[in-house]
Protein backbone atom coordinates (compact mmCIF):
# COMPACT_ATOMS: atom_id res chain seq x y z
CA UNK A 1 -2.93 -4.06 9.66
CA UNK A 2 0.75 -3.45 9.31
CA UNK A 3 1.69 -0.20 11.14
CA UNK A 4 2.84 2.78 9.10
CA UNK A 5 6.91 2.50 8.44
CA UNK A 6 7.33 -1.18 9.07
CA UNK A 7 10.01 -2.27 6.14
CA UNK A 8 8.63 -5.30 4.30
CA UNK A 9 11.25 -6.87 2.00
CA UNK A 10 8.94 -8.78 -1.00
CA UNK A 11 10.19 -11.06 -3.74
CA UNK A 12 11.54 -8.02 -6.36
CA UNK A 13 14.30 -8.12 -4.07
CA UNK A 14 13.56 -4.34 -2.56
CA UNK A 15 12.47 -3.59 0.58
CA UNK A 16 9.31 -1.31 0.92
CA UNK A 17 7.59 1.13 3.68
CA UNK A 18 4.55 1.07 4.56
CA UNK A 19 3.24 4.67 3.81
CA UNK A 20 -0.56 4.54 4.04
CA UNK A 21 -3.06 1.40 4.38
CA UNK A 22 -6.60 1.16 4.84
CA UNK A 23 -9.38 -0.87 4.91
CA UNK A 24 -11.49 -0.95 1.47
CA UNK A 25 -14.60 -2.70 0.51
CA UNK A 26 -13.75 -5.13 3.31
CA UNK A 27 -10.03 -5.35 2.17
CA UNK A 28 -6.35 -4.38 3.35
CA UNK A 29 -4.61 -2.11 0.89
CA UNK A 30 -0.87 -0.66 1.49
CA UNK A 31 0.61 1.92 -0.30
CA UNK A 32 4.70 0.97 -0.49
CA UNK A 33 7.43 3.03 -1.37
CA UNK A 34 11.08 1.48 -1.86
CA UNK A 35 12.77 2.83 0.74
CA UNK A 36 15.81 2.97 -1.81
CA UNK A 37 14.12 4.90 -4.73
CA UNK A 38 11.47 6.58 -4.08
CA UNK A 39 9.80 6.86 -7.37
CA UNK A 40 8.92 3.40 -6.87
CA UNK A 41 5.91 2.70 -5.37
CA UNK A 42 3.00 0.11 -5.02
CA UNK A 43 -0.60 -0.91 -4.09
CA UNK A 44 -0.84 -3.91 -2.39
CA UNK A 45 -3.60 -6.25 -1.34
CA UNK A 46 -2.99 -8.11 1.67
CA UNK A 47 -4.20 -11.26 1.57
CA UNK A 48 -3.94 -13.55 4.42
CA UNK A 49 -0.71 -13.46 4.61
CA UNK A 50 0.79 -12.20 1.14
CA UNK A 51 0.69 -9.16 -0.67
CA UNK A 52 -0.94 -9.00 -4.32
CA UNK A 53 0.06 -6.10 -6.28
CA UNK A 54 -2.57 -3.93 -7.69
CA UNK A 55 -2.33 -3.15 -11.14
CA UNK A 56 -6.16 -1.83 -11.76
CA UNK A 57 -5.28 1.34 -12.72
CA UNK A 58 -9.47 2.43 -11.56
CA UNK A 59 -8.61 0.58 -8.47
CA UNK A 60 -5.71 2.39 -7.46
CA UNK A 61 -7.49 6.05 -8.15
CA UNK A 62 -10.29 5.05 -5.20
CA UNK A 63 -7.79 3.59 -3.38
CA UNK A 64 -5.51 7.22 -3.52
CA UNK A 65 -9.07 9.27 -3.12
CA UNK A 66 -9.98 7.19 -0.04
CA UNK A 67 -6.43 7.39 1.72
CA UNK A 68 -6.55 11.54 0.89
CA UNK A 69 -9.76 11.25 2.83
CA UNK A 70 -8.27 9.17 5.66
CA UNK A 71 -5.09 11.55 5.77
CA UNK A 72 -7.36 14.58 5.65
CA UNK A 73 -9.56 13.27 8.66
CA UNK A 74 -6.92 12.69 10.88
């Protein structure tokens, strides 16, 4: 898993935090947010070792309900 805050620069040429990720249905998911504009943000499936963004729009409402959860637990 990458560790919350770790920059990752990807191929739109902007360079992303790591704000949340967690384990889903056996698979990574990161929630990015340009570290340059904030209203730009991401799901991303890691996948060995590249990121897939998530467009599912159903997807990406579990994936905010089970990070609340996560956040909530801590």
């Amino acid at each position: 898993m990458y560790n919350i805050g770790t920059v990752l620069d990807l191929s739109d040429n902007c360079s992303y935090a790591v704000i949340s990720n967690i384990i889903y249905e056996e698979k990574e998911y990161l929630y990015l947010v340009d570290i340059n504009d904030n209203s730009n943000m991401i799901f991303a499936l890691k996948n060995n070792d590249t990121l897939e963004i998530v467009h599912d729009t159903s997807l990406i409402n579990k994936l905010i309900l089970e990070m609340n959860k996560q956040v909530n637990n801590s």
